[in-house]
Structures are given as C-alpha cells and as structure tokens.
C-alpha atoms as a PDB file:
ATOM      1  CA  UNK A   1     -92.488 137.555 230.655  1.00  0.00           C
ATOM      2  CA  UNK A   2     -96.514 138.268 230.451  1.00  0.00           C
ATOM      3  CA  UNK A   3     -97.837 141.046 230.737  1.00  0.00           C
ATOM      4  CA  UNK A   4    -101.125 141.316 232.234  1.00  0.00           C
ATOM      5  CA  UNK A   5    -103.949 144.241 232.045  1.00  0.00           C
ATOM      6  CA  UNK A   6    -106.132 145.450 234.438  1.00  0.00           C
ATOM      7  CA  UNK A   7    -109.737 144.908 233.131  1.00  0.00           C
ATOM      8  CA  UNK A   8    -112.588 146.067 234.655  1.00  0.00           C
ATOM      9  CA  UNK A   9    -116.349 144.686 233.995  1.00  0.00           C
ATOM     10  CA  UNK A  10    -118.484 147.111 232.574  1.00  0.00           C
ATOM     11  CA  UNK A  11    -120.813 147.738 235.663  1.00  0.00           C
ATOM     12  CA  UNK A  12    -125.158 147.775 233.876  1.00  0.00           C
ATOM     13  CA  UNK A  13    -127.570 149.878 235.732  1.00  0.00           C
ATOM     14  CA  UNK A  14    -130.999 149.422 235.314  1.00  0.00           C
ATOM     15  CA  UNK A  15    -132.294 152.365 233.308  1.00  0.00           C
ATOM     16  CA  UNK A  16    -135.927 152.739 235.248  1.00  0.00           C
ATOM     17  CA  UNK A  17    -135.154 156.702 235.398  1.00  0.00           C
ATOM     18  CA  UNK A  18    -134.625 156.820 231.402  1.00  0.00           C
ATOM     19  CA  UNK A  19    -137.892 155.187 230.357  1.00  0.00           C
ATOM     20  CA  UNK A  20    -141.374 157.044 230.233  1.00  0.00           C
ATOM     21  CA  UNK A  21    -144.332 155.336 230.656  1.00  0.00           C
ATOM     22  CA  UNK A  22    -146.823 155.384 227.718  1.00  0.00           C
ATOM     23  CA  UNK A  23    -150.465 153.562 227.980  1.00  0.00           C
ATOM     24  CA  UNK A  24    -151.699 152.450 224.381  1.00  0.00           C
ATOM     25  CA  UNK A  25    -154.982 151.547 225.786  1.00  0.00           C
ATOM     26  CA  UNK A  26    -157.562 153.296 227.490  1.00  0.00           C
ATOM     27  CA  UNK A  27    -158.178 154.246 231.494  1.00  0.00           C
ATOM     28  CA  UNK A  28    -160.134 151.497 232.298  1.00  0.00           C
ATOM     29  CA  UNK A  29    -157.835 149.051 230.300  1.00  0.00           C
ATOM     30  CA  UNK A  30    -154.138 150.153 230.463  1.00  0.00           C
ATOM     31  CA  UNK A  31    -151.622 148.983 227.839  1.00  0.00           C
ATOM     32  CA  UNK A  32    -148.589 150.459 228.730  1.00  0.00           C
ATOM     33  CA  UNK A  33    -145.153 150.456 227.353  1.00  0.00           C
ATOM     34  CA  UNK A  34    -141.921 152.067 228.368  1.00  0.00           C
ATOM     35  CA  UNK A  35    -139.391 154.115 225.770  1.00  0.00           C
ATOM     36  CA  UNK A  36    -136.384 155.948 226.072  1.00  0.00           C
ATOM     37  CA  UNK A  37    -136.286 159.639 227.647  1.00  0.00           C
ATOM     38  CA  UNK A  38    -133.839 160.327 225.566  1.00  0.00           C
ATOM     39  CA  UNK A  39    -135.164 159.124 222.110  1.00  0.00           C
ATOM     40  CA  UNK A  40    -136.020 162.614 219.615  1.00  0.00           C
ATOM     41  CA  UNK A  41    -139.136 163.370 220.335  1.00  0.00           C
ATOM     42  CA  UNK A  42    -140.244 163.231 216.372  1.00  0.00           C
ATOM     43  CA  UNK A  43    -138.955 159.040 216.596  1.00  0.00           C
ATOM     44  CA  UNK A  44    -140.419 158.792 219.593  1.00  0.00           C
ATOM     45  CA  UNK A  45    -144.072 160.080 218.174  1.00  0.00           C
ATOM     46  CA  UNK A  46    -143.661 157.597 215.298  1.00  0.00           C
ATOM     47  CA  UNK A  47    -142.936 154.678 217.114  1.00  0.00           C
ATOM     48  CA  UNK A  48    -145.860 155.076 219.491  1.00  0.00           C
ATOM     49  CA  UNK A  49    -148.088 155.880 216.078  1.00  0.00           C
ATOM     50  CA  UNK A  50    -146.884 152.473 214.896  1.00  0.00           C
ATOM     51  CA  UNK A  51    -147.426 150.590 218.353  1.00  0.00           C
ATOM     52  CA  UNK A  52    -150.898 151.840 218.329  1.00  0.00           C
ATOM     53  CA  UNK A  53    -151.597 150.955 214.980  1.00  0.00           C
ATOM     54  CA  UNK A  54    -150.427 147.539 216.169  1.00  0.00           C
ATOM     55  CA  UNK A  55    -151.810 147.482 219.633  1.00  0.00           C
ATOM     56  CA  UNK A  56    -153.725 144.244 218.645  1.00  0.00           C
ATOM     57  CA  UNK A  57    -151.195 142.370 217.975  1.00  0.00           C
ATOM     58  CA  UNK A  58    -149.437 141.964 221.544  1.00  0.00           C
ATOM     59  CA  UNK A  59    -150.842 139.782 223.935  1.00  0.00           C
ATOM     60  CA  UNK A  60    -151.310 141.972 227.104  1.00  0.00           C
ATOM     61  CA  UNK A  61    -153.032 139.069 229.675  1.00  0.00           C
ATOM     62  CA  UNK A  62    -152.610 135.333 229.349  1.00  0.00           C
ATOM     63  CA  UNK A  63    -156.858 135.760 228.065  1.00  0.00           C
ATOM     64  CA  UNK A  64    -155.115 137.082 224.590  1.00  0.00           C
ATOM     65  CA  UNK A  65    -153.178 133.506 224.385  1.00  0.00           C
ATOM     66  CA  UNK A  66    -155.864 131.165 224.069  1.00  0.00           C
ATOM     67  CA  UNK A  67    -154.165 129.158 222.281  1.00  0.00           C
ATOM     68  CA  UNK A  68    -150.985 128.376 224.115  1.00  0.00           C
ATOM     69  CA  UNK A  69    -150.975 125.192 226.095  1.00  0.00           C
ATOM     70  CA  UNK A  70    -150.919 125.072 230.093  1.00  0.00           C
ATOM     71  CA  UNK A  71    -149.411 122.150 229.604  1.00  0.00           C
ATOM     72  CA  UNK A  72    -146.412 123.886 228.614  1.00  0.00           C
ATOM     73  CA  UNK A  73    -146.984 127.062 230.155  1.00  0.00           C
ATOM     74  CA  UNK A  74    -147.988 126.569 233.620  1.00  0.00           C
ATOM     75  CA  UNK A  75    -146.600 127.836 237.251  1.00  0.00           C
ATOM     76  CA  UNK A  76    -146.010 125.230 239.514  1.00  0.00           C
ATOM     77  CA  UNK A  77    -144.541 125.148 242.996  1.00  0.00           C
ATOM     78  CA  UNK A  78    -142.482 121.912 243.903  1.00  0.00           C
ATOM     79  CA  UNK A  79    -143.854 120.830 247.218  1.00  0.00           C
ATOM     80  CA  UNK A  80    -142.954 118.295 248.989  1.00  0.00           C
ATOM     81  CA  UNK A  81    -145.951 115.887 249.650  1.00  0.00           C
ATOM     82  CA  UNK A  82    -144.997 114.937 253.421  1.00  0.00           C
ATOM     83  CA  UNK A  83    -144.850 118.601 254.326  1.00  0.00           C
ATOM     84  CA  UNK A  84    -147.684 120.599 255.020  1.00  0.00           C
ATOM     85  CA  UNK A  85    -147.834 124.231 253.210  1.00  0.00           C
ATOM     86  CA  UNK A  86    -147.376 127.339 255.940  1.00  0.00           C
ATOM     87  CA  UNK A  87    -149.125 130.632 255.323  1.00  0.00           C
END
C-alpha cells in the first residue's frame, strides 16, 4: 500500500516592506541600494561603509559599461515587417 503526504509549496513573498532604501551617491546623482530592516544595525553600518568604499566599482547606467558590446546586449522588439507599429 503507499502512503502518500500532503505537501504544500512554500508560498515566497516579495520582501519590498523589509528592505530600506540607502543612496551611496549624492542628491543630484542617486546610487541607491536596498538592505534588510532587520539586519543589526552595527552589520548593517559596515556593509554600507564597505559599499561606499566600493561605490566605483558597480556599474549604475549602461554609460559605466563602455565596454560591453550592443551587439550582445541590445533590446530589440520583434516586429513584423508587413504590419505597421500602433501608438
């Protein structure tokens, strides 16, 4: 005889209401990265020390990637070519 078990998915929830917002840049240039609401407050100041100390190395606009290829990295819209485009 087999014996079967209820199972029930784990059910994931965004977590938009545990994250803080925290801008690494400036006002006129924001930079801004999102961490835990829950994380201790003494991890959470090192970790932003370390991502400012670092803020140079993420690419925040496709201007800080000047080397990556459109070729590769390029949005494109299949259209078809009999079919005129509505706005």
């Amino acid at each position: 005889m087999e014996k079967r078990i209820e199972w029930e998915r784990p059910k994931f929830q965004p977590c938009f209401e545990e994250l803080k917002s925290i801008n690494l840049g400036n006002d006129m240039e924001k930079r801004e990265v999102k961490v835990d609401k829950q994380m201790p407050l003494e991890l959470q100041a090192s970790l932003v020390e370390l991502l400012r100390e670092y803020t140079d190395m993420f690419a925040w606009s496709y201007q800080d990637m000047p080397g990556l290829d459109r070729a590769i990295v390029k949005h494109k819209l299949p259209l078809l070519p009999d079919y005129t485009p509505v706005h």
